[in-house]
C-alpha atoms as a PDB file:
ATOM      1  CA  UNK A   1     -31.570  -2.607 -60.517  1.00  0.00           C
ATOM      2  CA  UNK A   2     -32.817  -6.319 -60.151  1.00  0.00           C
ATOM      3  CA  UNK A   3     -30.157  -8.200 -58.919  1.00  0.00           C
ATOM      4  CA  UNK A   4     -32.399 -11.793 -59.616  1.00  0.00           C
ATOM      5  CA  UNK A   5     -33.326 -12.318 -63.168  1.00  0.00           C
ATOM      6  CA  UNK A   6     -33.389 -14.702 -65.950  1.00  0.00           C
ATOM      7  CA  UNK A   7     -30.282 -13.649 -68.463  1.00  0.00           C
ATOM      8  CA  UNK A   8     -27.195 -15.132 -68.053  1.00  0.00           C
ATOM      9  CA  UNK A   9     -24.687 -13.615 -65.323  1.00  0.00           C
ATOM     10  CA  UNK A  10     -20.688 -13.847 -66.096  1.00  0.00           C
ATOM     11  CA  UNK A  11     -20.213 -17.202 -64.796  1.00  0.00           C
ATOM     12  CA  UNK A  12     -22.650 -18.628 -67.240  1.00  0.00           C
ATOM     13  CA  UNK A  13     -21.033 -17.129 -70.242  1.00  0.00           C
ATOM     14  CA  UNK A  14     -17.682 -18.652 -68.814  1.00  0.00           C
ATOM     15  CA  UNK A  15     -19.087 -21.937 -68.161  1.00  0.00           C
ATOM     16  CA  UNK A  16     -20.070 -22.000 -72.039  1.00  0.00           C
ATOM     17  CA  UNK A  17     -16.864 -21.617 -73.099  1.00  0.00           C
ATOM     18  CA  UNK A  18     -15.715 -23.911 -70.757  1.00  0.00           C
ATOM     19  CA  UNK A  19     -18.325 -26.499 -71.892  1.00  0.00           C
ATOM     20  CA  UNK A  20     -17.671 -25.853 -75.319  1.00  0.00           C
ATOM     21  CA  UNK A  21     -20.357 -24.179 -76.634  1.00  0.00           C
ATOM     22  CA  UNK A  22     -20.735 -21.691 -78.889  1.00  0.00           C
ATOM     23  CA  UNK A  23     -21.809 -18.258 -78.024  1.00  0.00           C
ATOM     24  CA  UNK A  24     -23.608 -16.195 -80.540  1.00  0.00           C
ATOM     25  CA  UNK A  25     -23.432 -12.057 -80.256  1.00  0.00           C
ATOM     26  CA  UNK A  26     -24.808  -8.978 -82.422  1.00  0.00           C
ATOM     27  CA  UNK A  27     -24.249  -5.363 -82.066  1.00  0.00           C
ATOM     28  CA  UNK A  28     -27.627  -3.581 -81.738  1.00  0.00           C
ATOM     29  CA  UNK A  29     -28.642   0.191 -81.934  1.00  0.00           C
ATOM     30  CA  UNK A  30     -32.078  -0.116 -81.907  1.00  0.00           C
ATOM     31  CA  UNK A  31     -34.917  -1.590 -79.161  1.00  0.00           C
ATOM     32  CA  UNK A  32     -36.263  -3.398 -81.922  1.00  0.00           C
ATOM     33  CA  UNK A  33     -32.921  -4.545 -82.821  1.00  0.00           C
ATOM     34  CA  UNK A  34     -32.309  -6.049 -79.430  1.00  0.00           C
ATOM     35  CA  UNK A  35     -36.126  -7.089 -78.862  1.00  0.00           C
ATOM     36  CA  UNK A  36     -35.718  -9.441 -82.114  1.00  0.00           C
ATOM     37  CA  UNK A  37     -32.232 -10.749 -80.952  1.00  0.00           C
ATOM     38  CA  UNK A  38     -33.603 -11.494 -77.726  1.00  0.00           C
ATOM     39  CA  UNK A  39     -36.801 -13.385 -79.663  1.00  0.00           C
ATOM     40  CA  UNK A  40     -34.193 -15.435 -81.287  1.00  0.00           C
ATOM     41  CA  UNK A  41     -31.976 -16.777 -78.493  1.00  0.00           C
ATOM     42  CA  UNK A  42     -29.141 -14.679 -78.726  1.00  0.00           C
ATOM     43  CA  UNK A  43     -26.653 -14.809 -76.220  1.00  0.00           C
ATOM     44  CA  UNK A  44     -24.743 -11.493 -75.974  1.00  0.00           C
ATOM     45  CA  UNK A  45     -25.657  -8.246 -77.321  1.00  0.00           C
ATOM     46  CA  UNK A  46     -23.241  -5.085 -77.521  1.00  0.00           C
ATOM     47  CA  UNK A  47     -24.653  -1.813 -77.327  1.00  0.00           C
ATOM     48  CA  UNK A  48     -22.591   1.254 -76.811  1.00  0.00           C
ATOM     49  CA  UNK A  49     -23.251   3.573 -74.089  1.00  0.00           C
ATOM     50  CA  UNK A  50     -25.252   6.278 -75.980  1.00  0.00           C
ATOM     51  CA  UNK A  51     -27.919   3.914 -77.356  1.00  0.00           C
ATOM     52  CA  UNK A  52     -28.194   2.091 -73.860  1.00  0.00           C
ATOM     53  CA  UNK A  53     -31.153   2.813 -71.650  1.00  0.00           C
ATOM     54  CA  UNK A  54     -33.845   1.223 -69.397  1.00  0.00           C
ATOM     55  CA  UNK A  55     -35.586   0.486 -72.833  1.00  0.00           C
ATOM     56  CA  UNK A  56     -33.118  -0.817 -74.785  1.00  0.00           C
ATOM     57  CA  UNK A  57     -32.384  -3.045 -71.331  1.00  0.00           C
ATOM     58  CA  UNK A  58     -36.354  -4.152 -71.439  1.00  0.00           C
ATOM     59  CA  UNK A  59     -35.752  -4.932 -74.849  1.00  0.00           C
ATOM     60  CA  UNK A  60     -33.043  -6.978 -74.742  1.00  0.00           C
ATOM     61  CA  UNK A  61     -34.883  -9.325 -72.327  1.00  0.00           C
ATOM     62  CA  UNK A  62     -32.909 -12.237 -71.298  1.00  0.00           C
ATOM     63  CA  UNK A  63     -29.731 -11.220 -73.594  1.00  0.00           C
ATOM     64  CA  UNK A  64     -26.300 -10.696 -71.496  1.00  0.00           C
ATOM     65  CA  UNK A  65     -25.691  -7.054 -72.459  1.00  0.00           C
ATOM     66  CA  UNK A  66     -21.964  -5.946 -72.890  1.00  0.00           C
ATOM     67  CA  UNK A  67     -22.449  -1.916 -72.590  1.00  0.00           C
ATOM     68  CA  UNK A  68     -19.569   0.104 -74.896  1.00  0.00           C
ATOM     69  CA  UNK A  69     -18.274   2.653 -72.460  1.00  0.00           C
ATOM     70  CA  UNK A  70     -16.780   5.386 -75.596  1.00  0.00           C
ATOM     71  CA  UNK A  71     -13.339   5.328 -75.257  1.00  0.00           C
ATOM     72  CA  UNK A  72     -12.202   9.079 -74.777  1.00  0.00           C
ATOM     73  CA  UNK A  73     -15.088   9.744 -77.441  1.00  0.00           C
ATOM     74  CA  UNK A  74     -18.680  11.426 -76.443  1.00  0.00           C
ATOM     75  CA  UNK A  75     -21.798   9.389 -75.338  1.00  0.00           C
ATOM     76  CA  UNK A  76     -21.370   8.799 -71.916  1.00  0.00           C
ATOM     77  CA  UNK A  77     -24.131   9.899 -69.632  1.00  0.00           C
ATOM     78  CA  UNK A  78     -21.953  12.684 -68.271  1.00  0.00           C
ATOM     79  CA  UNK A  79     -22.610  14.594 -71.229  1.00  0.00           C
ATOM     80  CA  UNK A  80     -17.754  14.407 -71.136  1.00  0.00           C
ATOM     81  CA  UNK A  81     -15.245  12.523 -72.721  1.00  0.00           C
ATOM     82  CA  UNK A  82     -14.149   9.522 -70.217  1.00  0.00           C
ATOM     83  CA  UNK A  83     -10.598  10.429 -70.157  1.00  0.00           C
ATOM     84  CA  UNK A  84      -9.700   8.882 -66.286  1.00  0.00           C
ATOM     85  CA  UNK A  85     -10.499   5.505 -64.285  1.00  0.00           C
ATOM     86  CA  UNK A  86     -12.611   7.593 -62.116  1.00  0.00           C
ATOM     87  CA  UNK A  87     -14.741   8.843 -65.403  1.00  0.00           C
ATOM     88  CA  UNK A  88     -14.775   4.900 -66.451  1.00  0.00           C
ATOM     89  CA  UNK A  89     -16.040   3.449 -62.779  1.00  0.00           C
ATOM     90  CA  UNK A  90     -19.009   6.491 -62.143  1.00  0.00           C
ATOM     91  CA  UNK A  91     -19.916   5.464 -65.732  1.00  0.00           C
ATOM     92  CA  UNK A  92     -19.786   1.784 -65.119  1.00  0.00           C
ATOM     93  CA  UNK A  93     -21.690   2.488 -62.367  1.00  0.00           C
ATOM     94  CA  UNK A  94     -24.492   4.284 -63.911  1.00  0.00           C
ATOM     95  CA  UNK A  95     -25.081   1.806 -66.917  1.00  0.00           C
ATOM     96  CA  UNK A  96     -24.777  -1.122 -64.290  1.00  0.00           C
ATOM     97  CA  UNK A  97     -27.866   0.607 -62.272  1.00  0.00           C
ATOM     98  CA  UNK A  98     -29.684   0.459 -65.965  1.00  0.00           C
ATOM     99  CA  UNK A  99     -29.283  -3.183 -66.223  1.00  0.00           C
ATOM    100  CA  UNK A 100     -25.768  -3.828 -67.716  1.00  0.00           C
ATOM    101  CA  UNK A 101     -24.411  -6.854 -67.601  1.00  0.00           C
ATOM    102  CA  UNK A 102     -20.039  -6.151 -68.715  1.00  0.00           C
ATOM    103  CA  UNK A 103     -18.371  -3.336 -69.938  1.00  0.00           C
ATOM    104  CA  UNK A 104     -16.228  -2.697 -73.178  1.00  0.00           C
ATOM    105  CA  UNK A 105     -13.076  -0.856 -71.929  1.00  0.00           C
ATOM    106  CA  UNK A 106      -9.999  -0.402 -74.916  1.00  0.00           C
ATOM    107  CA  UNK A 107      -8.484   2.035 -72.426  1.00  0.00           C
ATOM    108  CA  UNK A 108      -5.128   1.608 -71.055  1.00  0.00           C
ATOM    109  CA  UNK A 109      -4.276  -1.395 -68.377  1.00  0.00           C
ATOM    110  CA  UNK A 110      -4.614   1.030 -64.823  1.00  0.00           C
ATOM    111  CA  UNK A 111      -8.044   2.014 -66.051  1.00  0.00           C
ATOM    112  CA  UNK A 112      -9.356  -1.399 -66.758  1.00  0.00           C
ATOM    113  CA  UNK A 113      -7.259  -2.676 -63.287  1.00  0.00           C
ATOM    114  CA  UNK A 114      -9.492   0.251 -61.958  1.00  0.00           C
ATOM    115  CA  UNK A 115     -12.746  -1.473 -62.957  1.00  0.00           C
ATOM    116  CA  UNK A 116     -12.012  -5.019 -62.545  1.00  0.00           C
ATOM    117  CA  UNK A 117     -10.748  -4.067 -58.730  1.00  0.00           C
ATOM    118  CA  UNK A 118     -14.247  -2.485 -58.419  1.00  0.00           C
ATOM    119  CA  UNK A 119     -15.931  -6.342 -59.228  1.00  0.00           C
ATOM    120  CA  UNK A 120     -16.783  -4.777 -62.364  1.00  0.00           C
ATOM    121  CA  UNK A 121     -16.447  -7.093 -65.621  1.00  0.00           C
ATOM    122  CA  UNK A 122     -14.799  -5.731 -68.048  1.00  0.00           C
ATOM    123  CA  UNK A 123     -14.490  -6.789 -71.849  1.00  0.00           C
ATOM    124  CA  UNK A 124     -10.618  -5.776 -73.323  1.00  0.00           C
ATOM    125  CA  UNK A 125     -10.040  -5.386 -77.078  1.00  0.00           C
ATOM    126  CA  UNK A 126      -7.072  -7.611 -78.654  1.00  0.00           C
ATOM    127  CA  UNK A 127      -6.403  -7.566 -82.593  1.00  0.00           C
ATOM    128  CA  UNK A 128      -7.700  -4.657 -84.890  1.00  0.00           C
ATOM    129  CA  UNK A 129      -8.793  -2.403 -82.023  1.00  0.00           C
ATOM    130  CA  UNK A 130     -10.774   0.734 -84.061  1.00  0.00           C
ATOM    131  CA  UNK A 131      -9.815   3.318 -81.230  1.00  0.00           C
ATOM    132  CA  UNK A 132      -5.970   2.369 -81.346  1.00  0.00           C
ATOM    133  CA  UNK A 133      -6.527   2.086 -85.740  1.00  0.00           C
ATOM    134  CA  UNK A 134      -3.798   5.080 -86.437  1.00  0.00           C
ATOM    135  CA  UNK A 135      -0.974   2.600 -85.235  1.00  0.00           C
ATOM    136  CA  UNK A 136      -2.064  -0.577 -87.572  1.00  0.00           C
ATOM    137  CA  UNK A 137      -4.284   0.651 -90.162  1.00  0.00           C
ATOM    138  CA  UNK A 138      -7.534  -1.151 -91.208  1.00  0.00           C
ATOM    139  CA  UNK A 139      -5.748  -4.744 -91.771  1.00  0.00           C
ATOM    140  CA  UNK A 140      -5.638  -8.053 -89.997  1.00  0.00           C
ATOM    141  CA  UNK A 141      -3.401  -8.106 -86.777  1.00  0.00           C
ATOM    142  CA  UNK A 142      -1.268 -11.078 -85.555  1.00  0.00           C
ATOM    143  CA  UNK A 143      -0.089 -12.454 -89.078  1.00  0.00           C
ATOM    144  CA  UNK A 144       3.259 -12.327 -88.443  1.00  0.00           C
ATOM    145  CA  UNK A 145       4.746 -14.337 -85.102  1.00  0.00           C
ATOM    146  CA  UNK A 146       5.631 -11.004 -83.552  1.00  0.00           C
ATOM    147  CA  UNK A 147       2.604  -9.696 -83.724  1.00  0.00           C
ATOM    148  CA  UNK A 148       0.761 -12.760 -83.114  1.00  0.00           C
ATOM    149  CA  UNK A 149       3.222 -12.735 -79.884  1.00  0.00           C
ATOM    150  CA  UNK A 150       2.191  -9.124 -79.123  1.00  0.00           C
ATOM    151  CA  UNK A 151      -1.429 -10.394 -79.025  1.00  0.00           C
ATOM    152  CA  UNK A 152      -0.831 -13.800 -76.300  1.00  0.00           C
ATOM    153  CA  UNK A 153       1.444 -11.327 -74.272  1.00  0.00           C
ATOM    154  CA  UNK A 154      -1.837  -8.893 -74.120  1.00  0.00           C
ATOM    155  CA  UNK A 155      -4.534 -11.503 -73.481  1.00  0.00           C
ATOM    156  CA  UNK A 156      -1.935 -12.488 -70.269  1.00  0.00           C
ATOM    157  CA  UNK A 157      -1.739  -9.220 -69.253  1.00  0.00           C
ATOM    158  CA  UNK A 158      -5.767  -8.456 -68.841  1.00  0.00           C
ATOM    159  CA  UNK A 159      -5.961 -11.836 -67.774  1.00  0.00           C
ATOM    160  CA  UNK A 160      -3.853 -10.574 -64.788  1.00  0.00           C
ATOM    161  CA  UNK A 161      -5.469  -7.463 -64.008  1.00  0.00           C
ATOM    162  CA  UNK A 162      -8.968  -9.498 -63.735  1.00  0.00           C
ATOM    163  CA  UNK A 163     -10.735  -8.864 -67.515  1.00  0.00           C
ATOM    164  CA  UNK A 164     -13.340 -11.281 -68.308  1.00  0.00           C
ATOM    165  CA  UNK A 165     -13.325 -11.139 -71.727  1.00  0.00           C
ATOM    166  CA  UNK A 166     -11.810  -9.993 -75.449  1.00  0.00           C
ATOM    167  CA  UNK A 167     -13.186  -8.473 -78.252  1.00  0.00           C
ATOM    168  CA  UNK A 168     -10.844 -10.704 -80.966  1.00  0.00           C
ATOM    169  CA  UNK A 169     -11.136  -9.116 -84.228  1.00  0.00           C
ATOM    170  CA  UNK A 170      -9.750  -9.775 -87.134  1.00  0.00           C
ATOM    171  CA  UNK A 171      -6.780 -12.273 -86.362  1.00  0.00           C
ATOM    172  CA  UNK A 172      -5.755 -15.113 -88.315  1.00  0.00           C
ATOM    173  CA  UNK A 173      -7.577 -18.345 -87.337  1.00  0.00           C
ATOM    174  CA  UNK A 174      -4.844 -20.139 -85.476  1.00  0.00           C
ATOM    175  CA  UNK A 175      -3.634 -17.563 -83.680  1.00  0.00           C
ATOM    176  CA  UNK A 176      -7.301 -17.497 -82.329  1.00  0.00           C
ATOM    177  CA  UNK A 177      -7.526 -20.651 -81.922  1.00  0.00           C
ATOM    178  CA  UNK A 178      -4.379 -20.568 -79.494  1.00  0.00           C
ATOM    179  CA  UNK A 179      -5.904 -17.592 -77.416  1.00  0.00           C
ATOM    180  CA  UNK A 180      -9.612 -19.236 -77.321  1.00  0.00           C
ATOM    181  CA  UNK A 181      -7.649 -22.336 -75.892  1.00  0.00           C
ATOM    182  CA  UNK A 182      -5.013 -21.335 -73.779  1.00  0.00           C
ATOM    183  CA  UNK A 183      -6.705 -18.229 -71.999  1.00  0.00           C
ATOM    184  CA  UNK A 184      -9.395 -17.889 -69.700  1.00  0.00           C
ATOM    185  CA  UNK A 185     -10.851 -15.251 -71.139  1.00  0.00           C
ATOM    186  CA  UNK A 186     -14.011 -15.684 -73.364  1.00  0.00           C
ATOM    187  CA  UNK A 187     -12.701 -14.885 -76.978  1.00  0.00           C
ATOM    188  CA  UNK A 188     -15.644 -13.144 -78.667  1.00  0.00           C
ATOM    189  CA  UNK A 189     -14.751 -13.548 -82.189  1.00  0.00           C
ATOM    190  CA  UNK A 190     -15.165 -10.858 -84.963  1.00  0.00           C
ATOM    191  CA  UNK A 191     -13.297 -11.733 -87.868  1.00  0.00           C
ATOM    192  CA  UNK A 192     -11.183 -14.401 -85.987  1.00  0.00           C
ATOM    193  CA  UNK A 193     -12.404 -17.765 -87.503  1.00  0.00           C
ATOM    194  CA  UNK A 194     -14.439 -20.625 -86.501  1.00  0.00           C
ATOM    195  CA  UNK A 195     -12.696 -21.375 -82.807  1.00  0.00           C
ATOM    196  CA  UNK A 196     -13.260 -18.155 -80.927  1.00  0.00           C
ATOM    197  CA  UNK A 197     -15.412 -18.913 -77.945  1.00  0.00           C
ATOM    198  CA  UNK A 198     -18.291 -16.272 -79.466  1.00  0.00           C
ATOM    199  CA  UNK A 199     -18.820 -15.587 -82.990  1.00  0.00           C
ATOM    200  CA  UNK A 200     -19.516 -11.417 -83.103  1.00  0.00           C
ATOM    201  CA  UNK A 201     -21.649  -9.674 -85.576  1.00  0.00           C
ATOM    202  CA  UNK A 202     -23.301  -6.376 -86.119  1.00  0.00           C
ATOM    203  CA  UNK A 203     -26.944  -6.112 -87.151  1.00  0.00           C
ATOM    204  CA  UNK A 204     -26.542  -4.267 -89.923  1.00  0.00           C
ATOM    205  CA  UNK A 205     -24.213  -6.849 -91.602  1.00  0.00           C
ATOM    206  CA  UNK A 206     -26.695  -9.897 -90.506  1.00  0.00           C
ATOM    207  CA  UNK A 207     -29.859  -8.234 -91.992  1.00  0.00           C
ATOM    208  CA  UNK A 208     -28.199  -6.120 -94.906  1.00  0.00           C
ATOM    209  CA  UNK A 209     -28.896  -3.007 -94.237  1.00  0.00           C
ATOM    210  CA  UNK A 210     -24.947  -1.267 -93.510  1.00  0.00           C
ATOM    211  CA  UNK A 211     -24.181   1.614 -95.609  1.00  0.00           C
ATOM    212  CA  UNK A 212     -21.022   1.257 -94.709  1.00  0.00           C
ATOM    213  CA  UNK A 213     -17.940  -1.286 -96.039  1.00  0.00           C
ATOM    214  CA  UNK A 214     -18.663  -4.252 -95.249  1.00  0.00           C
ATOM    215  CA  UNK A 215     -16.225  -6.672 -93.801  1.00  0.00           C
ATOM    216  CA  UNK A 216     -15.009  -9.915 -95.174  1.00  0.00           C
ATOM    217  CA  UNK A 217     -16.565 -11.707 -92.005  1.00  0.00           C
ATOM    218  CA  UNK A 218     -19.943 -10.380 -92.636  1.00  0.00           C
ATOM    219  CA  UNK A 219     -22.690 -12.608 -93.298  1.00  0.00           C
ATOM    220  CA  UNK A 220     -25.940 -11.343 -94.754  1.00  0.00           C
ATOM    221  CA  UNK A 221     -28.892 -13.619 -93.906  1.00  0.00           C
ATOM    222  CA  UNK A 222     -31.865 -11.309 -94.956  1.00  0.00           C
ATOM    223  CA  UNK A 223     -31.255  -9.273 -96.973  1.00  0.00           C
ATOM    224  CA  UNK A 224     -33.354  -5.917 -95.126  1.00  0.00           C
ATOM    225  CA  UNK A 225     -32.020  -3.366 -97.597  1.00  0.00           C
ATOM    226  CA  UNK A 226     -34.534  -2.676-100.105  1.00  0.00           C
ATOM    227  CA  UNK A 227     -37.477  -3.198 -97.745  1.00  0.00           C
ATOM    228  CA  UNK A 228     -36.199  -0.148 -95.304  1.00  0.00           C
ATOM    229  CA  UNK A 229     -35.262   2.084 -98.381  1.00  0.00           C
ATOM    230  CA  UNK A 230     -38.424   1.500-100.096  1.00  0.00           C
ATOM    231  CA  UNK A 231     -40.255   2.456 -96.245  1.00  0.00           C
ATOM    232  CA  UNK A 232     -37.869   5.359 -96.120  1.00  0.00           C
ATOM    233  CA  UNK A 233     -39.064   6.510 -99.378  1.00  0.00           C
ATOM    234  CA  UNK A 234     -42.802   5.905 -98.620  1.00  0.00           C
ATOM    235  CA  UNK A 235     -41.742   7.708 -95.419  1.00  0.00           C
ATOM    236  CA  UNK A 236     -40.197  11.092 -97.277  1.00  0.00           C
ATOM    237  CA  UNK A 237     -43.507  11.033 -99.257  1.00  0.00           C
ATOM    238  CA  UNK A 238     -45.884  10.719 -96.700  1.00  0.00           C
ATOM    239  CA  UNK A 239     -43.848  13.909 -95.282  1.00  0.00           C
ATOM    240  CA  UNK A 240     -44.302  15.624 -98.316  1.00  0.00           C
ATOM    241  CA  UNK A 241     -47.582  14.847 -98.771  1.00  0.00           C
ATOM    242  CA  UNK A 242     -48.470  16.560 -95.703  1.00  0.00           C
ATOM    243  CA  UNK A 243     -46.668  19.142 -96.235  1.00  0.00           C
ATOM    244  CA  UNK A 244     -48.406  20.047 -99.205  1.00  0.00           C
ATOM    245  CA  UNK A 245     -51.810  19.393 -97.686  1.00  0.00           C
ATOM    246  CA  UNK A 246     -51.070  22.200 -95.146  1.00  0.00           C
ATOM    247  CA  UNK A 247     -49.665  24.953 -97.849  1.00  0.00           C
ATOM    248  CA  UNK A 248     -53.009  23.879 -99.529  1.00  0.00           C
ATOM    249  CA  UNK A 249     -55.198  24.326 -97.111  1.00  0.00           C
ATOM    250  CA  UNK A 250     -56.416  20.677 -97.118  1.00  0.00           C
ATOM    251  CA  UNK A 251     -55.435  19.922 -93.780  1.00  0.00           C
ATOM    252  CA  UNK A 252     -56.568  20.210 -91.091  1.00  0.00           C
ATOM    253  CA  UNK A 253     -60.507  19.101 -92.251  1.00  0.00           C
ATOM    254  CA  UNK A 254     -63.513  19.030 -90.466  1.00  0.00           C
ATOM    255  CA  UNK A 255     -63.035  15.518 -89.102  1.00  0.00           C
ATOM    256  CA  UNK A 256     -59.313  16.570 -87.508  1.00  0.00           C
ATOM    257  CA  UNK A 257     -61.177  19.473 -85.184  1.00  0.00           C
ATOM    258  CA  UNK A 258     -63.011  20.390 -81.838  1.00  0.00           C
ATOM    259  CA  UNK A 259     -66.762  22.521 -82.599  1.00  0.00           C
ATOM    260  CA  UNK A 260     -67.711  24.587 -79.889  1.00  0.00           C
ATOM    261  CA  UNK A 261     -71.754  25.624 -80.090  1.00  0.00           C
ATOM    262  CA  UNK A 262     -72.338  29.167 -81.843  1.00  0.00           C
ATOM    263  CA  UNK A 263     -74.410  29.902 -77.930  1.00  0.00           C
ATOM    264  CA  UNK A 264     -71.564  29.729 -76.458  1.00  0.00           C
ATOM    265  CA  UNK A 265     -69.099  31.144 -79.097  1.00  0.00           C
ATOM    266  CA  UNK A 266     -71.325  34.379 -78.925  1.00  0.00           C
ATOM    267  CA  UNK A 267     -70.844  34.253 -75.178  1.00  0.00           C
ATOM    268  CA  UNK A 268     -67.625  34.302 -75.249  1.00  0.00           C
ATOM    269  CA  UNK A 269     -67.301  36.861 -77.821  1.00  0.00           C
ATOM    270  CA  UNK A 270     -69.614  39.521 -75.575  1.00  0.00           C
ATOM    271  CA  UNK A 271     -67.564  38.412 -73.087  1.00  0.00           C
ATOM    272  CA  UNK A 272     -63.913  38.733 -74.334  1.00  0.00           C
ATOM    273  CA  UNK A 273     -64.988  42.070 -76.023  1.00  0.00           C
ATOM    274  CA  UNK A 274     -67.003  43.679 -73.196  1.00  0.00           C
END
């Protein structure tokens, strides 16, 4: 890996938010996903583990890329679940050879302690955390002052243990504002109003392509639906098209083949046969 390059390194993300400036951030799954954020001056991409790769690091360019290490979940480049801090740091390490810049890490305090002892920057989860969604349900966290309590006492605690930054999604605007303010953490907002240090989206929100619900803090600006269903279907149909072409006999033609010279056809013939 390069150690010298152009995109940002940890202390420049930190510096932002201590500058005040805002940091923009999209989940990507695709090189050409990252190779367009990194066209337009985006500051932080997250890509999980399994789409993360020496391409999808060219692509990104000068992007800071938080990598998504799959909490207990498939993915990882062992082919296993990460289950222990030893699975977490030999994965850490891998995707850090490839270019990463931080790692998303939901799993529990000793395993994150594990990484951040290992100089390893590690991005925590505080709010609606997906992998821990059994215990709140798909809902807003920190609306009431215990749970809004729960949150602060969390954002100490990975402060302590050396995280670098929080996921903060889906909290109630002044509780984020308190966090964003009174931590040292960078706050990358998802859902958590206009004062998180980063505001967080995923791709297929921005362009308007998700298929799946989308949430209240999504913001389509194109709207890339139609355009990639109508080039599926134009897809499908060039598929069938050549499917039928070969049941038909009206591929391959004469143009798509190699001629060989009826001399030495006939040689080869006497040959093979004598």
């Amino acid at each position: 890996m390069a150690m010298y390059h152009k995109r940002p390194h940890v202390e420049d993300i930190r510096a932002m938010k201590k500058r005040g400036e805002k940091i923009s951030m999209l989940f990507v799954t695709t090189p050409e996903e990252a190779a367009a954020a990194s066209a337009a001056g985006i500051h932080m991409l997250s890509i999980e583990a399994r789409f993360f790769d020496a391409t999808m690091r060219d692509a990104a360019g000068d992007c800071f890329v938080q990598v998504g290490l799959p909490y207990g979940g498939s993915g990882s480049f062992s082919g296993r679940p990460l289950a222990t801090a030893e699975d977490y740091l030999r994965a850490a390490f891998h995707y850090s050879a490839l270019g990463g810049d931080a790692f998303y890490c939901a799993a529990s305090y000793d395993i994150q302690k594990t990484l951040c002892d290992n100089h390893i920057p590690v991005v925590g989860h505080i709010g609606l955390i997906p992998s821990y969604i059994t215990w709140t349900g798909w809902r807003a966290v920190g609306k009431t002052s215990d749970e809004a309590l729960a949150l602060w006492r969390h954002a100490q605690k990975m402060e302590s243990i050396g995280v670098f930054a929080a996921e903060l999604e889906v909290v109630p605007d002044r509780v984020a504002k308190y966090l964003s303010e009174n931590s040292p953490l960078v706050m990358l907002g998802m859902g958590a109003g206009k004062y998180a240090d980063a505001q967080y989206l995923f791709t297929e929100d921005v362009c308007g392509y998700g298929k799946n619900h989308k949430p209240r803090h999504g913001k389509v600006y194109r709207n890339l639906g139609p355009e990639l269903d109508r080039l599926q279907n134009e897809r499908i149909a060039a598929f069938r098209d050549f499917k039928a072409d070969v049941e038909t006999g009206g591929y391959p033609e004469a143009g798509h083949t190699v001629s060989i010279k009826d001399a030495e056809f006939d040689a080869f013939l006497d040959a093979a046969e004598g």
